[in-house]
N, C-alpha and C. Protein backbone atom coordinates (compact mmCIF):
# COMPACT_ATOMS: atom_id res chain seq x y z
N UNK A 1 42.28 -35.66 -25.00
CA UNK A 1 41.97 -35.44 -26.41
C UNK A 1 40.91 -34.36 -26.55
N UNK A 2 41.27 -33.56 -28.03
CA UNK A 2 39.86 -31.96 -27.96
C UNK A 2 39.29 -32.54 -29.03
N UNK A 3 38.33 -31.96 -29.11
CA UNK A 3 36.95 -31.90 -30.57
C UNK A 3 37.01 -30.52 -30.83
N UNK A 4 36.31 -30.34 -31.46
CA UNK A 4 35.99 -29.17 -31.81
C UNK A 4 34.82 -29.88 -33.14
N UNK A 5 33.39 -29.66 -32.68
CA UNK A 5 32.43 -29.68 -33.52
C UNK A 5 31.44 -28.71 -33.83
N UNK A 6 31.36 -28.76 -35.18
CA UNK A 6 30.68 -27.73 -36.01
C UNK A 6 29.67 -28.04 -36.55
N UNK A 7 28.64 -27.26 -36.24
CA UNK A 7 26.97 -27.06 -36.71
C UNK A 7 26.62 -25.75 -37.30
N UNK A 8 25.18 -25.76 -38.18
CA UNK A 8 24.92 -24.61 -38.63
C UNK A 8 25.03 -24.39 -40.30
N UNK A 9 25.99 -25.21 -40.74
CA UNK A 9 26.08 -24.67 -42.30
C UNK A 9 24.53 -25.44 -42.94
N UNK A 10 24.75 -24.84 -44.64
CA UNK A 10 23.77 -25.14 -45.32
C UNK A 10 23.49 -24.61 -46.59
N UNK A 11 22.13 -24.92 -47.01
CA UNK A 11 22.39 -23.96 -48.35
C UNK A 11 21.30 -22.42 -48.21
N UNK A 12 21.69 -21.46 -48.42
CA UNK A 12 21.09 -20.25 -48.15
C UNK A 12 20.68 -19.62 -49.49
N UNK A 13 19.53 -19.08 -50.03
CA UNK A 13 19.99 -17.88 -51.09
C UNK A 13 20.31 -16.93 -50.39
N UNK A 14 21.02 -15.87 -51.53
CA UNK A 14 21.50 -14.89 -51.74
C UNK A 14 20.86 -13.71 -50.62
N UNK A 15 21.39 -12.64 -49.61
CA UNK A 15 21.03 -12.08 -48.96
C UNK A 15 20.21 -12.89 -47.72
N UNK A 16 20.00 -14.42 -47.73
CA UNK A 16 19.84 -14.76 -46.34
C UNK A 16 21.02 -15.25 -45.53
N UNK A 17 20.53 -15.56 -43.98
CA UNK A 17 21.61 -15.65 -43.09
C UNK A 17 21.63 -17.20 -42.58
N UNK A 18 22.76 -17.27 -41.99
CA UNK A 18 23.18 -18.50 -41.60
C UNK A 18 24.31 -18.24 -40.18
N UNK A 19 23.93 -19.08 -39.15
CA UNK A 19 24.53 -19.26 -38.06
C UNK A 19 25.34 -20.39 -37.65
N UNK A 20 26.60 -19.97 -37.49
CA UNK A 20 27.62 -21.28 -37.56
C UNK A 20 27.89 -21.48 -35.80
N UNK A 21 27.98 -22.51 -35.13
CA UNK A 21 28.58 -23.24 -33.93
C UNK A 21 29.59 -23.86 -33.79
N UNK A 22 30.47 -23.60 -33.03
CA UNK A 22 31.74 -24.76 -33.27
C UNK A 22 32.15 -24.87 -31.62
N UNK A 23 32.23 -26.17 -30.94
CA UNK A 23 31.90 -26.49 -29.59
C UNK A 23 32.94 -27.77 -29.26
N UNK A 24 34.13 -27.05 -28.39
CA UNK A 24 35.15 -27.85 -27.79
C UNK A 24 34.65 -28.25 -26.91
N UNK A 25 35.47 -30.19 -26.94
CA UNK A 25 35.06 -30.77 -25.68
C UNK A 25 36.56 -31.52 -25.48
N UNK A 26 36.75 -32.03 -24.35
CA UNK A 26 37.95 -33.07 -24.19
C UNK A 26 38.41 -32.57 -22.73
N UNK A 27 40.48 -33.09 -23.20
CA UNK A 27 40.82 -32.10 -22.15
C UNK A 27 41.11 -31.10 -22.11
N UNK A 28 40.63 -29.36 -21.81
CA UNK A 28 40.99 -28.54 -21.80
C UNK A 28 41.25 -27.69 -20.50
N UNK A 29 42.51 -27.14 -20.50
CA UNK A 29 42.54 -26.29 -19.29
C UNK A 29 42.15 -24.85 -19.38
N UNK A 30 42.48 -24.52 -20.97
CA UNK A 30 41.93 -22.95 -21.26
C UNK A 30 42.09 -22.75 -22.41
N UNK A 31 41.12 -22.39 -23.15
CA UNK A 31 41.19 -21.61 -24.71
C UNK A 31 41.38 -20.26 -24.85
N UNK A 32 42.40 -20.00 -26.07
CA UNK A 32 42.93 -18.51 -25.88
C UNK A 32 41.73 -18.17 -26.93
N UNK A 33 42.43 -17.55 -28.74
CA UNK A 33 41.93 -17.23 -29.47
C UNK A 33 40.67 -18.55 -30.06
N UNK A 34 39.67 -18.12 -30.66
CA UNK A 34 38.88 -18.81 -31.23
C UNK A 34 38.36 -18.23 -32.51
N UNK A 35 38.68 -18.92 -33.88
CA UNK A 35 37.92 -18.07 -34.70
C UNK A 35 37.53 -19.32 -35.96
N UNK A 36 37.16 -18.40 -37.28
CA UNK A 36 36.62 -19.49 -38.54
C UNK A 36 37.56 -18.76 -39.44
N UNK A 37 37.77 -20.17 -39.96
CA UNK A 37 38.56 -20.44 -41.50
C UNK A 37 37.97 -20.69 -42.53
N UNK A 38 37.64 -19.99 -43.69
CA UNK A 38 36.77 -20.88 -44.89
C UNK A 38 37.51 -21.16 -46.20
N UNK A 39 37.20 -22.20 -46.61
CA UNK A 39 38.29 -22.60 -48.04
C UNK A 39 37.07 -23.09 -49.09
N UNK A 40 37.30 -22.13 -50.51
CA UNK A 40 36.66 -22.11 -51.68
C UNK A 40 37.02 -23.43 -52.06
N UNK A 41 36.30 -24.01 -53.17
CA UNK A 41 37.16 -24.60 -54.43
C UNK A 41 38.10 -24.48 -55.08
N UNK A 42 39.57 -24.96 -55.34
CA UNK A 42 40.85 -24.08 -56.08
C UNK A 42 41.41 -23.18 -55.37
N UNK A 43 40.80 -22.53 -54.21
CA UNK A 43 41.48 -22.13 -53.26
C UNK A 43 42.08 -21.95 -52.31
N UNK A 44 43.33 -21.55 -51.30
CA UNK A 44 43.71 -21.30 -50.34
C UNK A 44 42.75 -21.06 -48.80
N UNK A 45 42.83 -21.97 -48.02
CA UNK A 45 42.04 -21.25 -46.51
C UNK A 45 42.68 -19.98 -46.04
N UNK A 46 41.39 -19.50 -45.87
CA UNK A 46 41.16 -17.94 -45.72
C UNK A 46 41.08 -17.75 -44.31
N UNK A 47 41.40 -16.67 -43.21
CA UNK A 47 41.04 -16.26 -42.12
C UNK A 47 39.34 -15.42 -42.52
N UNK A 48 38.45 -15.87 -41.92
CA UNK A 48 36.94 -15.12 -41.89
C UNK A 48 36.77 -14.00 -40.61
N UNK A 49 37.11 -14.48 -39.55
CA UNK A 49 37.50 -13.89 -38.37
C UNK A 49 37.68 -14.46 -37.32
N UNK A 50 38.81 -13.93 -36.12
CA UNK A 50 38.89 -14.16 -34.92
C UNK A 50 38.43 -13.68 -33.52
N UNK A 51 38.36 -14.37 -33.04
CA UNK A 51 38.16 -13.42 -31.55
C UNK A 51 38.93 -13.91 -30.28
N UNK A 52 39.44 -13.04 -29.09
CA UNK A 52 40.12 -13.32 -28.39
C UNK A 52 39.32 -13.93 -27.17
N UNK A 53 39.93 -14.65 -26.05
CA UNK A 53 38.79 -15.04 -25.04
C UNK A 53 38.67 -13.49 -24.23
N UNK A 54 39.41 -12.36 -24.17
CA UNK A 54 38.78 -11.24 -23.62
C UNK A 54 37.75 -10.31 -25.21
N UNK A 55 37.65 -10.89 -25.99
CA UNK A 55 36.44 -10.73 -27.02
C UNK A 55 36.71 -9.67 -27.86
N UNK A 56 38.58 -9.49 -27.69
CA UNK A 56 38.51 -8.61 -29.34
C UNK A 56 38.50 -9.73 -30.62
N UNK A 57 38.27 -9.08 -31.64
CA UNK A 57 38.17 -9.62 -32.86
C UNK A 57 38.60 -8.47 -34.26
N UNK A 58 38.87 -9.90 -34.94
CA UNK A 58 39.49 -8.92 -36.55
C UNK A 58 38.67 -9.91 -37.35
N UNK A 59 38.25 -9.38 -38.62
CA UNK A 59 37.70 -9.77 -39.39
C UNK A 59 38.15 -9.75 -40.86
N UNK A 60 38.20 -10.36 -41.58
CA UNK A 60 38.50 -10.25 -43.22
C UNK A 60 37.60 -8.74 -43.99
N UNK A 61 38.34 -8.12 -44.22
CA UNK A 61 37.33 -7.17 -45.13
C UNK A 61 36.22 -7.78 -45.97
N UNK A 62 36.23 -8.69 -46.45
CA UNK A 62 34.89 -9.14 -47.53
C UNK A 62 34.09 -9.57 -46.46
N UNK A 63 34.00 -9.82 -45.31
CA UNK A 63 32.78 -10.09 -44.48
C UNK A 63 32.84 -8.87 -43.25
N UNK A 64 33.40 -8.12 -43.26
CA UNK A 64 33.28 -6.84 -42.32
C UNK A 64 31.77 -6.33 -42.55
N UNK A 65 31.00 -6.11 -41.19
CA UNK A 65 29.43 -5.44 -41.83
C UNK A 65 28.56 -6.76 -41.92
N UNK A 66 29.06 -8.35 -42.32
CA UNK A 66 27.84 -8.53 -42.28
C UNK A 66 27.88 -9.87 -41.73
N UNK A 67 29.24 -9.95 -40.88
CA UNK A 67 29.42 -11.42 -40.14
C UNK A 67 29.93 -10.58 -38.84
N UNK A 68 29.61 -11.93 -37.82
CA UNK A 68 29.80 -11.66 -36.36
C UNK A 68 30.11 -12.65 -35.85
N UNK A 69 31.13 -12.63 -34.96
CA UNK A 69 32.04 -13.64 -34.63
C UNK A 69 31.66 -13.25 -33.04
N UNK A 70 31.44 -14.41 -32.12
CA UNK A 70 30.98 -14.37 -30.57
C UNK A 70 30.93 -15.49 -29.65
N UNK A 71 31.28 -15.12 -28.69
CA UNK A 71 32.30 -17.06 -27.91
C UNK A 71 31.23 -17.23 -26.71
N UNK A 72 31.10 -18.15 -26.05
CA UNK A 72 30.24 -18.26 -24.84
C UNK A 72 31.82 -19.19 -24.35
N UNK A 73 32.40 -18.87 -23.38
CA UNK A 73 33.45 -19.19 -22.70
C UNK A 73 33.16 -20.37 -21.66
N UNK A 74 31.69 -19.91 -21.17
CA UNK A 74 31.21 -21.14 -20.38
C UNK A 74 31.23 -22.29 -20.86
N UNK A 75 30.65 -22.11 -21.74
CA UNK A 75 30.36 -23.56 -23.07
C UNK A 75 31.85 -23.58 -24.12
N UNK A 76 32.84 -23.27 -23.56
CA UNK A 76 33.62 -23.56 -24.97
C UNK A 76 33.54 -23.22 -26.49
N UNK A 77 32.94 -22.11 -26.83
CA UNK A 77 32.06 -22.38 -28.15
C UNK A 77 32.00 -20.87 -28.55
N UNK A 78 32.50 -21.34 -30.20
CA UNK A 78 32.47 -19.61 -30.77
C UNK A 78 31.31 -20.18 -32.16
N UNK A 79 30.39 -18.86 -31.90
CA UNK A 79 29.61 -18.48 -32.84
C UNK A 79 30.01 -17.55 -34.12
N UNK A 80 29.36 -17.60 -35.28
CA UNK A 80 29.70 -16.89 -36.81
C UNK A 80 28.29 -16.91 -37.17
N UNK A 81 27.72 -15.47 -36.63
CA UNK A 81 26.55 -15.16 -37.58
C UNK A 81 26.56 -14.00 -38.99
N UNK A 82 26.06 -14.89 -39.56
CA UNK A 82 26.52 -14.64 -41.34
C UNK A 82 25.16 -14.23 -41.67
N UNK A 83 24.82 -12.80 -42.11
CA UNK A 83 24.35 -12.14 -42.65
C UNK A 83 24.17 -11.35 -44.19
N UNK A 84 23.42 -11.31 -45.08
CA UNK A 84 23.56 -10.52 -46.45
C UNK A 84 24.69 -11.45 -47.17
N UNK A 85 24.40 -12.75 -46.30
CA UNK A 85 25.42 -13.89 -47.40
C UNK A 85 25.15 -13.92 -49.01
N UNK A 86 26.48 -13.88 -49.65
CA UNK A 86 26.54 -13.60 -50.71
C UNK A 86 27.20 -15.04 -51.26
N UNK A 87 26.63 -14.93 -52.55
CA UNK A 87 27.11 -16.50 -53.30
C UNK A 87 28.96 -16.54 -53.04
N UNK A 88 29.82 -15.63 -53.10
CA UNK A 88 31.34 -15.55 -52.83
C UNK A 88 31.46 -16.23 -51.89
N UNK A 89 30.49 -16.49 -50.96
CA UNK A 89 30.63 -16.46 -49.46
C UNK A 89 30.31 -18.17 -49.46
N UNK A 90 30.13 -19.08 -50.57
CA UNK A 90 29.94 -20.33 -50.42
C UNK A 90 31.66 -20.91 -50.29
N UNK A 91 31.90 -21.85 -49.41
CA UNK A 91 33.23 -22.37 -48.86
C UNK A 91 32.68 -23.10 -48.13
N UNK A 92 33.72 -24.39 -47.38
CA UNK A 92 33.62 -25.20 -46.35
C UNK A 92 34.15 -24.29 -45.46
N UNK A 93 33.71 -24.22 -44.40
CA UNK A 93 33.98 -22.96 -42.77
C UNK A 93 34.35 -23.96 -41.78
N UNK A 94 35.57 -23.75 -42.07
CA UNK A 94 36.35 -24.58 -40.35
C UNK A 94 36.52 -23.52 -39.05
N UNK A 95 36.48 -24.02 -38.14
CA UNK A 95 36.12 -23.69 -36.95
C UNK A 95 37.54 -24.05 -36.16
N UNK A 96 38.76 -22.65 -36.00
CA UNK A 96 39.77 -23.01 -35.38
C UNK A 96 40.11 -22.41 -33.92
N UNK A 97 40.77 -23.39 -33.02
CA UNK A 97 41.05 -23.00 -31.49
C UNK A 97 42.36 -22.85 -30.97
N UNK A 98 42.86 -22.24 -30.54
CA UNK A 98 44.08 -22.15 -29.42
C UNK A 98 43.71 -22.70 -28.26
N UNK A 99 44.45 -23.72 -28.07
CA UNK A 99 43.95 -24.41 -26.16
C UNK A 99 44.97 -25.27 -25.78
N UNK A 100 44.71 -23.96 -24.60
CA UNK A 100 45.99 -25.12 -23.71
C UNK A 100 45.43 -26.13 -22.82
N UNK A 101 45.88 -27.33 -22.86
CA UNK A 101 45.55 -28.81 -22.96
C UNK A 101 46.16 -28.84 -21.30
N UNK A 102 46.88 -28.35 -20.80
CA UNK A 102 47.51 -27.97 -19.62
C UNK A 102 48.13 -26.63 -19.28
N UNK A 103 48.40 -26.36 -17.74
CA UNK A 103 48.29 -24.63 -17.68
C UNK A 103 49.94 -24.33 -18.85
N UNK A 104 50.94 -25.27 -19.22
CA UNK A 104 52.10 -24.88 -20.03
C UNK A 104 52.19 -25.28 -21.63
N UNK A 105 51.04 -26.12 -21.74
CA UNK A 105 50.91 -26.62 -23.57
C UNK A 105 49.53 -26.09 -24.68
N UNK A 106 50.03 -25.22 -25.25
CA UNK A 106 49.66 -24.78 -26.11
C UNK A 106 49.46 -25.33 -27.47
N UNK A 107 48.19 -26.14 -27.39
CA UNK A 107 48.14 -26.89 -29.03
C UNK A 107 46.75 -26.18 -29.72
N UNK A 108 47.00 -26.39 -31.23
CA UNK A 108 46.00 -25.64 -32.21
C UNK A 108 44.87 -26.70 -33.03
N UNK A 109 44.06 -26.36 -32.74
CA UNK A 109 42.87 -27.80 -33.31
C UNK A 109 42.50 -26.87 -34.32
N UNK A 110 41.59 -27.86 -34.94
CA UNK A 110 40.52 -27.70 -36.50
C UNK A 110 39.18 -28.54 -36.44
N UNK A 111 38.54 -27.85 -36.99
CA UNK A 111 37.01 -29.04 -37.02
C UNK A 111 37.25 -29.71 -38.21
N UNK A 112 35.71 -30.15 -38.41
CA UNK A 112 35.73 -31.17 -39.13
C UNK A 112 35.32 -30.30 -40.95
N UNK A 113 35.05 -29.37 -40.64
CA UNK A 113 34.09 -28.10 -41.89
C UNK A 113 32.75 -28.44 -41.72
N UNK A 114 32.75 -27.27 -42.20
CA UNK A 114 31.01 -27.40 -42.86
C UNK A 114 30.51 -26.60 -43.76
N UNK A 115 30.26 -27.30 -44.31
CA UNK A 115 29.34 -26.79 -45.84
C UNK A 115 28.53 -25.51 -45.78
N UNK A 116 28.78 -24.04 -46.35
CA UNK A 116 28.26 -23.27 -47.00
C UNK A 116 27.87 -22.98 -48.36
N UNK A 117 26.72 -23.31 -48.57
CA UNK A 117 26.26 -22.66 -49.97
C UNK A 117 25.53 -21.25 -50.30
N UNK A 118 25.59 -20.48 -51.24
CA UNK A 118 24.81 -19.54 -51.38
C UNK A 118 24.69 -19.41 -52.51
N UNK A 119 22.93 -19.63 -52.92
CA UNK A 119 22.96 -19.83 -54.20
C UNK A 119 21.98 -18.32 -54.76
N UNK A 120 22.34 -17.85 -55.80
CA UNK A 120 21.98 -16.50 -56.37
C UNK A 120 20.89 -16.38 -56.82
């Protein structure tokens, strides 16, 4: 069985930063992609950005410039440091993984969210 747990959210004003954690445990044989999902109120979940375990990444244009997406492979665990956070930028931020559970099964986890606020 995987986890995937998430630390870091909160409430920020406007132009401060916030650092998100999200940290697989269970059985894993190898994690591919790792990235964050965030979903508004009334809205659709959004891709925020990904990164690969050789450490490319794509990002959403509305956070290009002032978020950073970064994995420690040792530890299982991708980081989202959120910078010049803007009130738009309040959503619950899920924390999603590719991991194969064995060297031939490929399954996709989700955390649990966590709360971003940014208040103006």
């Amino acid at each position: 069985q995987v986890q995937l747990v998430e630390s870091g959210g909160g409430l920020v004003q406007a132009g401060g930063s916030l650092r998100l954690s999200c940290a697989a445990s269970g059985s894993i044989f190898s994690i591919n992609a790792m990235g964050w999902y965030r979903q508004a109120p009334g809205k659709q979940r959004e891709l925020v950005a990904r990164i690969t375990r050789g450490g490319s990444t794509n990002y959403a244009d509305s956070v290009k410039g002032r978020f950073t997406i970064s994995r420690d492979n040792a530890k299982n665990t991708v980081y989202l440091q959120m910078n010049s956070l803007k009130p738009e930028d309040t959503a619950v931020y899920y924390c999603n993984a590719n991991i194969l559970i064995t060297k031939w099964e490929l399954r996709d986890y989700w955390g649990q969210g966590t709360q971003v606020t940014v208040s103006s």
